[in-house]
N, C-alpha and C. Protein backbone atom coordinates (compact mmCIF):
# COMPACT_ATOMS: atom_id res chain seq x y z
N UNK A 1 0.82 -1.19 0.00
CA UNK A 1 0.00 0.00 0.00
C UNK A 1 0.87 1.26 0.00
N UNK A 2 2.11 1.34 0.62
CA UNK A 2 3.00 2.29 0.89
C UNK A 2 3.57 2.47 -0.72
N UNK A 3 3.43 1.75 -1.36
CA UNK A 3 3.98 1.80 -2.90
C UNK A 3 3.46 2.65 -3.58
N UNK A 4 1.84 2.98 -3.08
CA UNK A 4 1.31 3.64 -4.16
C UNK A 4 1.40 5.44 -4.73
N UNK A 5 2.60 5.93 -2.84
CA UNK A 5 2.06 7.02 -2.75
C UNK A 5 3.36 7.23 -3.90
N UNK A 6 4.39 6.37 -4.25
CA UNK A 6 5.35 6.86 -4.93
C UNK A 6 4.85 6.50 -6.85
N UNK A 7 4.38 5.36 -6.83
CA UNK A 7 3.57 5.11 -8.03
C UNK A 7 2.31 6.22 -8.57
N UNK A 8 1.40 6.37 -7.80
CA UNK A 8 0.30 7.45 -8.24
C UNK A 8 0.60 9.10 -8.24
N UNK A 9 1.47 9.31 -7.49
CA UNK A 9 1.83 10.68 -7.53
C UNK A 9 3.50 11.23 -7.60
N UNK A 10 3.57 11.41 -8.83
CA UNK A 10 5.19 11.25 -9.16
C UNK A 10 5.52 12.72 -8.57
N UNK A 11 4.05 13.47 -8.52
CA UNK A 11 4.94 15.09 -7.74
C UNK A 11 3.59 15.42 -6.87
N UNK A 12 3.91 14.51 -5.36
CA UNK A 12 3.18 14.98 -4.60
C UNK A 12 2.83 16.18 -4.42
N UNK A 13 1.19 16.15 -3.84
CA UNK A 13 0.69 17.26 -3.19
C UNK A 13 0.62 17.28 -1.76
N UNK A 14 1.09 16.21 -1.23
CA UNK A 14 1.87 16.62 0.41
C UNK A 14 2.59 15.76 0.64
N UNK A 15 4.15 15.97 0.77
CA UNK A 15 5.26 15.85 0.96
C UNK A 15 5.16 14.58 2.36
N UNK A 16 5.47 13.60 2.42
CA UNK A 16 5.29 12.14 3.04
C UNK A 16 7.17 11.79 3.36
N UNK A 17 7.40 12.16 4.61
CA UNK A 17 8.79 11.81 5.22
C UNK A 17 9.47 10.88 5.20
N UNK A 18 8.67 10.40 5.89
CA UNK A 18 8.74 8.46 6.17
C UNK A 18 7.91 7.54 6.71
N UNK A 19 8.09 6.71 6.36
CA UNK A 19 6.98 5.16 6.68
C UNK A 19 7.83 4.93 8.35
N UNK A 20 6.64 4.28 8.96
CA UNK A 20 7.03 3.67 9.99
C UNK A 20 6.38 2.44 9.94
N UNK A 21 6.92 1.33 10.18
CA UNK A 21 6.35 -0.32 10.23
C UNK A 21 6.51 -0.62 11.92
N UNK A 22 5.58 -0.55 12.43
CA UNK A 22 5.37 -1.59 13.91
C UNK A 22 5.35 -3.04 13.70
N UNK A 23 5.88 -4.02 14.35
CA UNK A 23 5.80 -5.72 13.76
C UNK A 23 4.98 -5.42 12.67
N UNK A 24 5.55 -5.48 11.58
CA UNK A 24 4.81 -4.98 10.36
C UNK A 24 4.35 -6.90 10.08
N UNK A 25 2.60 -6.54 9.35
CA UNK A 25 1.97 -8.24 9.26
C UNK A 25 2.57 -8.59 7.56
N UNK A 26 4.00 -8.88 7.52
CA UNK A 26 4.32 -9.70 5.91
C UNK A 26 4.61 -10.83 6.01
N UNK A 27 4.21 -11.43 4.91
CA UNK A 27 3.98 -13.21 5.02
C UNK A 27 4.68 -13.76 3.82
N UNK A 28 4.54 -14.64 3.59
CA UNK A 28 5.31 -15.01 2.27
C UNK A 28 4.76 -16.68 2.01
N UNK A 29 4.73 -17.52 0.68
CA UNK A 29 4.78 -18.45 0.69
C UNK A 29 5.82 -19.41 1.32
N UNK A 30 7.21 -18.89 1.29
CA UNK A 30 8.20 -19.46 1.52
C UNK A 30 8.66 -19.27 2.96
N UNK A 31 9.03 -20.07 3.88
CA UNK A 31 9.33 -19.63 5.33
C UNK A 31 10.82 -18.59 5.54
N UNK A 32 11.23 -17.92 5.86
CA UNK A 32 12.33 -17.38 5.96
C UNK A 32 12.91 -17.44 7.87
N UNK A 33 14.12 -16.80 8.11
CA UNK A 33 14.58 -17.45 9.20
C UNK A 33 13.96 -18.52 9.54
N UNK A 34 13.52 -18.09 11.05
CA UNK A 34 13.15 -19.07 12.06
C UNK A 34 11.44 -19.35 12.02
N UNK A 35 10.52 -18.81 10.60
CA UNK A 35 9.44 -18.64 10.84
C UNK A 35 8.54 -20.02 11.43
N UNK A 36 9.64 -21.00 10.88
CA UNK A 36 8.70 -22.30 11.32
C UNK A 36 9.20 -22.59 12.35
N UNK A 37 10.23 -22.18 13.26
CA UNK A 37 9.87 -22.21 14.84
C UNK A 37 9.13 -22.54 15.48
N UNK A 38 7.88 -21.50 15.05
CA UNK A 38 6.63 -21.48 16.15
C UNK A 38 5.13 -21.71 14.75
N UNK A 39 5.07 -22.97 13.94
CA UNK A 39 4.29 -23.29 13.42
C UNK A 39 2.94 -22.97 13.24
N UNK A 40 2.23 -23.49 14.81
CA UNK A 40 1.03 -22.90 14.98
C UNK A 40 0.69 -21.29 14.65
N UNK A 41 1.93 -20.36 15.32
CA UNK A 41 1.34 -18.91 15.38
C UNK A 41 1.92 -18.62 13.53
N UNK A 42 2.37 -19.39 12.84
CA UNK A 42 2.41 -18.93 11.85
C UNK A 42 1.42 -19.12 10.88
N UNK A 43 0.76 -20.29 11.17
CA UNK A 43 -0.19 -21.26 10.48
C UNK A 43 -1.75 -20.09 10.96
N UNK A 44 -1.65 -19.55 11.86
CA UNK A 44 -2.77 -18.38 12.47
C UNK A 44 -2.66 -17.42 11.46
N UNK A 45 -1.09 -16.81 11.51
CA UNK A 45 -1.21 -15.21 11.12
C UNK A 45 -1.52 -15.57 9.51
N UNK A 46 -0.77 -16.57 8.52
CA UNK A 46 -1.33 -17.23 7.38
C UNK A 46 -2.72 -17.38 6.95
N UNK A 47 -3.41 -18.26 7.87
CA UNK A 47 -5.23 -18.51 7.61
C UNK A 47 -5.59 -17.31 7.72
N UNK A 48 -5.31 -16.24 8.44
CA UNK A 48 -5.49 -14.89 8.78
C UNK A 48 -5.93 -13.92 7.56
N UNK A 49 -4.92 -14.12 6.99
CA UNK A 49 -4.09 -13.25 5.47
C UNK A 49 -5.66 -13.74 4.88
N UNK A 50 -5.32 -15.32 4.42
CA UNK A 50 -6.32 -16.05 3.15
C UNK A 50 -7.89 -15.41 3.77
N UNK A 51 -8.07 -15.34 4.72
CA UNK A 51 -9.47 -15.44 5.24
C UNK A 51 -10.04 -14.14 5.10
N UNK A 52 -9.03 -13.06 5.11
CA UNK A 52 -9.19 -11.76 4.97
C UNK A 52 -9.43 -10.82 3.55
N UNK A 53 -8.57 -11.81 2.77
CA UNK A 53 -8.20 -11.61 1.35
C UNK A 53 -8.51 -12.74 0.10
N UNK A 54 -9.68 -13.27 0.19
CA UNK A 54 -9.45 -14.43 -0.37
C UNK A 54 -9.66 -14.84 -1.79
N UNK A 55 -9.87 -13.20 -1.95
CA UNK A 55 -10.33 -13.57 -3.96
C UNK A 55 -8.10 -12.70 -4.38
N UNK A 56 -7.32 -13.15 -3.49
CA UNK A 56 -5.97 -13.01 -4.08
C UNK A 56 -5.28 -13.64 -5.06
N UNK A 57 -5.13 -13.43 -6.02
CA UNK A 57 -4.90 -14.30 -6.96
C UNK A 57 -3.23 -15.03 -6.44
N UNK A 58 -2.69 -14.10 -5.44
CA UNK A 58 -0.75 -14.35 -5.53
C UNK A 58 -1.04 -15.28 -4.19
N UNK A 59 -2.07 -15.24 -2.86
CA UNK A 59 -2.36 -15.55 -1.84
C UNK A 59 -1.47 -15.50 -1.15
N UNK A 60 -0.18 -15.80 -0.26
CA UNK A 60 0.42 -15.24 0.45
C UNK A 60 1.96 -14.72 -0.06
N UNK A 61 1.81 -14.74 -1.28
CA UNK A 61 3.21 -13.65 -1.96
C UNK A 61 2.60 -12.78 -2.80
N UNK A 62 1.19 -12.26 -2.62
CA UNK A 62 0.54 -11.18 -3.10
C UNK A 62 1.14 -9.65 -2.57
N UNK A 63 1.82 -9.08 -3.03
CA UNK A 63 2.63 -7.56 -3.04
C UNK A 63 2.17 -7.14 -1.63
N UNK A 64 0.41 -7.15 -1.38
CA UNK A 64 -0.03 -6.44 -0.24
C UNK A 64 0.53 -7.23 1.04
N UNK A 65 0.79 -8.28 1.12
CA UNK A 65 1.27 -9.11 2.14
C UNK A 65 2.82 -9.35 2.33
N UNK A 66 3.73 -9.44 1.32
CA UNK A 66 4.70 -10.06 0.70
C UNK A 66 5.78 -8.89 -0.18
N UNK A 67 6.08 -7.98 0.70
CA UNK A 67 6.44 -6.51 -0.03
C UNK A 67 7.74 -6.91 -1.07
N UNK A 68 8.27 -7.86 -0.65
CA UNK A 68 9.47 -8.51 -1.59
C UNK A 68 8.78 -8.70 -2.81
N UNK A 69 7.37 -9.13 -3.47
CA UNK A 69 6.87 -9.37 -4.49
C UNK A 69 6.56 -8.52 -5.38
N UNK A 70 6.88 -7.28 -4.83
CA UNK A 70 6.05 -5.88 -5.53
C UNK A 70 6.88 -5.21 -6.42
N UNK A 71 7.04 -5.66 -7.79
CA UNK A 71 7.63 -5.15 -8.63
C UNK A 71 7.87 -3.06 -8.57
N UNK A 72 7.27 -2.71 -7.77
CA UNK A 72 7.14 -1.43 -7.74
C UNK A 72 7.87 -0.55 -6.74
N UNK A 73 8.50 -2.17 -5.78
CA UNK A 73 9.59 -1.68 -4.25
C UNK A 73 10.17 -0.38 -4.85
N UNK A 74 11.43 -0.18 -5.18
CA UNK A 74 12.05 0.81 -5.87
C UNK A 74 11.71 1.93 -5.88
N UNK A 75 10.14 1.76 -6.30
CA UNK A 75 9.86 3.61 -6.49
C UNK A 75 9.02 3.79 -4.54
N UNK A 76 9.37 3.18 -3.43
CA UNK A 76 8.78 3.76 -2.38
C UNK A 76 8.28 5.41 -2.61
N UNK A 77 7.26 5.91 -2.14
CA UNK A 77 7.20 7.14 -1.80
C UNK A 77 7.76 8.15 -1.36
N UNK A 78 9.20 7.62 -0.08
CA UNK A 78 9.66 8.34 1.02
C UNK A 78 10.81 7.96 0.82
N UNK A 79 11.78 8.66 1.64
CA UNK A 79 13.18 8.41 1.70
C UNK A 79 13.89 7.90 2.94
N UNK A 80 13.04 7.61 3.69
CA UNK A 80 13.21 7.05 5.31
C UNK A 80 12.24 6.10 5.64
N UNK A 81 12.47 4.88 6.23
CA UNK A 81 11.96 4.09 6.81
C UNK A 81 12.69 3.24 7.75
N UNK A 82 11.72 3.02 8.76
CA UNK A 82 12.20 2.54 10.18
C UNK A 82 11.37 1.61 10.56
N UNK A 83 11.59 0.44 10.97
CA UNK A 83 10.78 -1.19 11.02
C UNK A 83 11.25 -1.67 12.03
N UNK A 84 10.20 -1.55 13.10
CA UNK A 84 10.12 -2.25 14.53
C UNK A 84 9.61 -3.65 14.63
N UNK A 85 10.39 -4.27 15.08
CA UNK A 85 10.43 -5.79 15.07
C UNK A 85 10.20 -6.03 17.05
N UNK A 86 9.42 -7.24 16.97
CA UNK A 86 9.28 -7.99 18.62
C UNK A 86 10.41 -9.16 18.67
N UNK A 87 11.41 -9.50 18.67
CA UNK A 87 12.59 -10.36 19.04
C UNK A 87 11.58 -11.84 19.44
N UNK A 88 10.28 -11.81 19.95
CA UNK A 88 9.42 -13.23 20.14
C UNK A 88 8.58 -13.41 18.89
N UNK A 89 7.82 -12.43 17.67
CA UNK A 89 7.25 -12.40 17.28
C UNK A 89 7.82 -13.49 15.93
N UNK A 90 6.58 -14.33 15.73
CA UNK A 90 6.92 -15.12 14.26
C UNK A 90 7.52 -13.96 13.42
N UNK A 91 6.79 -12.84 13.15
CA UNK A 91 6.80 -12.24 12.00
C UNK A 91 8.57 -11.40 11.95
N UNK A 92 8.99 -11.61 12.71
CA UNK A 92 9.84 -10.63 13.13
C UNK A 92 10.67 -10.57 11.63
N UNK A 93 11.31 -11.99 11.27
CA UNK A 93 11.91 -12.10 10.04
C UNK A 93 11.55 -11.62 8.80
N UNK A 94 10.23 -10.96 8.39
CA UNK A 94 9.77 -10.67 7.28
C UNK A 94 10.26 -8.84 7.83
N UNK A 95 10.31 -8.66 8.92
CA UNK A 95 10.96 -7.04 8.90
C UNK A 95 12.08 -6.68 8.55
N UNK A 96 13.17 -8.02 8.88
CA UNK A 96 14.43 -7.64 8.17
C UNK A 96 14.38 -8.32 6.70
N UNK A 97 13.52 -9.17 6.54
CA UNK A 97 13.09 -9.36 5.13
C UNK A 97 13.01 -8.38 3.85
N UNK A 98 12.36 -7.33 4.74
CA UNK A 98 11.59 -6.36 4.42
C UNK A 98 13.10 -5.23 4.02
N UNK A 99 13.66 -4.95 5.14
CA UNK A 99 14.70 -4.10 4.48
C UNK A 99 15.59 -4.56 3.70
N UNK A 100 16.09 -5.92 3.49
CA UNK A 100 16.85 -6.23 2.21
C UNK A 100 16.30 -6.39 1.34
N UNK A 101 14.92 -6.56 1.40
CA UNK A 101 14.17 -6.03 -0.24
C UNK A 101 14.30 -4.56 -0.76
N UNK A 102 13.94 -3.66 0.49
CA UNK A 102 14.30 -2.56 -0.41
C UNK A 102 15.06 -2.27 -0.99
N UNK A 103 16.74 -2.70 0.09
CA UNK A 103 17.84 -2.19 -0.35
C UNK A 103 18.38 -2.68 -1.58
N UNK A 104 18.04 -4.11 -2.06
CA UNK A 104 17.65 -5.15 -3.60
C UNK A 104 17.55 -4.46 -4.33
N UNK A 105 16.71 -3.38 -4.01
CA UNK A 105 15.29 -2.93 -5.04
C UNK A 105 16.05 -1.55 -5.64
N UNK A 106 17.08 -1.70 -4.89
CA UNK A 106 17.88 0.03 -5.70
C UNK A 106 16.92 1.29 -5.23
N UNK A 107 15.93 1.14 -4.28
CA UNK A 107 15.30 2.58 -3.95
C UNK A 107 16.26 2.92 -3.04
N UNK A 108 16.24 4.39 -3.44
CA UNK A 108 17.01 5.30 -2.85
C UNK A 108 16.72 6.09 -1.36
N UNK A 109 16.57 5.35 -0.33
CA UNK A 109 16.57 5.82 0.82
C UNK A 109 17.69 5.14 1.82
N UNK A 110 16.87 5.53 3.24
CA UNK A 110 17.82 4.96 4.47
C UNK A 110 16.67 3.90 5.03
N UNK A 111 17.41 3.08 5.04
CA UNK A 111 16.48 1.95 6.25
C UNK A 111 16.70 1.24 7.35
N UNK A 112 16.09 1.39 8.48
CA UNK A 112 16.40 1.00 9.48
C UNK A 112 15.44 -0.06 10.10
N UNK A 113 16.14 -1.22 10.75
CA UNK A 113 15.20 -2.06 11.39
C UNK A 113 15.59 -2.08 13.10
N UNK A 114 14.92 -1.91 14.09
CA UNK A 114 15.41 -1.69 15.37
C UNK A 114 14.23 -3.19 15.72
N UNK A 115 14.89 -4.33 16.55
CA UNK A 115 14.46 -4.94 17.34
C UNK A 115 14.40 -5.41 19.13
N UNK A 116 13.49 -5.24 18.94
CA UNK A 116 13.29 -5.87 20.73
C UNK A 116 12.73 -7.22 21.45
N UNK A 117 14.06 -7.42 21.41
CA UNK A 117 14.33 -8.77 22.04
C UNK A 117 13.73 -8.95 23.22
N UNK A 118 12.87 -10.49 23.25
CA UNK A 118 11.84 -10.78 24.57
C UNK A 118 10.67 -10.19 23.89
N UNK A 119 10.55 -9.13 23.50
CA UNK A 119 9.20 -8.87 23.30
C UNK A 119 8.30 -9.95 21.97
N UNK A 120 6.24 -9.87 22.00
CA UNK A 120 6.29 -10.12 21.35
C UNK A 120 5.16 -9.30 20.00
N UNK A 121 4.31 -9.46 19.24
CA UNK A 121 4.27 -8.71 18.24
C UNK A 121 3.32 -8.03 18.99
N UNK A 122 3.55 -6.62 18.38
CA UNK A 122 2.92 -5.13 18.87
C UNK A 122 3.08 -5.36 20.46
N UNK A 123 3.99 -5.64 20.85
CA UNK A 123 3.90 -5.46 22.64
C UNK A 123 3.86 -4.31 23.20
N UNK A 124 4.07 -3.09 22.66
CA UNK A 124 3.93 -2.11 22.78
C UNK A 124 2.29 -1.30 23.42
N UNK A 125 1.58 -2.27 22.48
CA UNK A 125 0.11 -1.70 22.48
C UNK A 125 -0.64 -2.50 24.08
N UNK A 126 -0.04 -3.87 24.02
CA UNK A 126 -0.29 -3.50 25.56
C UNK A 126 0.02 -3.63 26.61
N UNK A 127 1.23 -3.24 26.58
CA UNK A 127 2.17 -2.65 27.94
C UNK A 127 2.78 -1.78 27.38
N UNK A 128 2.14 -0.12 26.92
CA UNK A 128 2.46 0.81 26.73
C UNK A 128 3.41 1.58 27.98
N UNK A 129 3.88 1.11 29.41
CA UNK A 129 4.28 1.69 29.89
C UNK A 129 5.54 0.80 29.83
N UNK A 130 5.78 -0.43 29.27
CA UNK A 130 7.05 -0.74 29.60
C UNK A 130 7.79 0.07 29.19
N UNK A 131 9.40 -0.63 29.80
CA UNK A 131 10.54 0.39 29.42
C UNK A 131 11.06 -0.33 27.87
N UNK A 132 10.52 -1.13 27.13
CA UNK A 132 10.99 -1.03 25.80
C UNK A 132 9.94 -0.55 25.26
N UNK A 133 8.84 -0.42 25.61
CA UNK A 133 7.86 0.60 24.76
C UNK A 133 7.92 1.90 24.86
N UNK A 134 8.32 2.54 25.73
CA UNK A 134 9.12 3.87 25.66
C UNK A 134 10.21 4.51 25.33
N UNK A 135 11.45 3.34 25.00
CA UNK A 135 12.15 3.00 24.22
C UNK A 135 11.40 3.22 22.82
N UNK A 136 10.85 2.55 22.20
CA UNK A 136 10.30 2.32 20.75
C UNK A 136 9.26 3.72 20.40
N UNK A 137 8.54 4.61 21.52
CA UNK A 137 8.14 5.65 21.47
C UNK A 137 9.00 6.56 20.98
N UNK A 138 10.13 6.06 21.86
CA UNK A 138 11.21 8.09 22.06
C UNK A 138 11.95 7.89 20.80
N UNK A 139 12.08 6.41 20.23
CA UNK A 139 13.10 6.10 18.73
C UNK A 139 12.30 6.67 17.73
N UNK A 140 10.71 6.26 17.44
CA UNK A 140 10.04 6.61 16.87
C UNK A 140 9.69 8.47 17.15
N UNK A 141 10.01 9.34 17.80
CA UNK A 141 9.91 10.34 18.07
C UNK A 141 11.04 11.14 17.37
N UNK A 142 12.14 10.51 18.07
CA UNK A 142 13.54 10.98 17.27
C UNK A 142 13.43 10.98 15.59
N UNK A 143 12.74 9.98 15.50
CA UNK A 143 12.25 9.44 13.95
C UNK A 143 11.87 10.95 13.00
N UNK A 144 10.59 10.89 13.63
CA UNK A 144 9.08 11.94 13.14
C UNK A 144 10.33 13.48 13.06
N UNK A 145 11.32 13.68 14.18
CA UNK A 145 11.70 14.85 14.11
C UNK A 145 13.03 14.78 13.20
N UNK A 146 13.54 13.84 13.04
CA UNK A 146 14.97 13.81 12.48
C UNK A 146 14.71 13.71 11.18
């Protein structure tokens, strides 16, 4: 979806900084790292995808799921992106997935993946007071201003 703002509008009408990805949800047909680790929670976030999306013709290496598939990586919108990963989360591997696709892809930005180890996906949302979620606040803050 983040593809489109660089595809549909080659001279924006409001200027878009950077993407931020929280345990961003990308899936893939193919397992990468450790995804089959934890089977069940992958076999969830998977039926998940299909159940949600199911007239997909690519089904789980469809571009919207599977950002490595998107012939269009390259032209991102923005020139900064920053991808928060949970160190417990299945998905965690499709975030650093995620930045060696871009960097593949010859688009011209900076990318960063920051993970937190022990945690697991979106832990943030609920134990907003831990001290790695305020951590991942003040990074993401530094972010928005830098």
């Amino acid at each position: 979806m983040a593809i489109r703002v660089g595809l549909e509008n080659p001279v924006p009408v409001i200027k878009i900084d950077g993407l931020f990805l929280n345990c961003p949800y990308f899936l893939g047909k193919r397992a990468i790292g450790n995804e089959i680790g934890d089977a069940y929670a992958l076999n969830q976030m998977q039926r998940l995808w299909v159940y949600g999306y199911p007239k997909s013709k690519s089904g789980l290496d469809d571009p919207l799921v599977n950002a490595g598939m998107d012939p269009g990586l390259r032209r991102l919108g923005w020139k900064r992106v920053i991808v928060f990963v949970a160190g417990n989360d299945v998905l965690r591997f499709r975030g650093w997935y995620y930045e060696r696709e871009l960097k593949k892809s010859v688009w011209i930005g900076d990318v960063k993946v920051v993970e937190f180890g022990g945690e697991n996906h979106v832990f943030n949302l609920g134990k907003p007071d831990s001290p790695k979620a305020i951590e991942m606040l003040k990074l993401l803050a530094y972010f928005l201003n830098g």
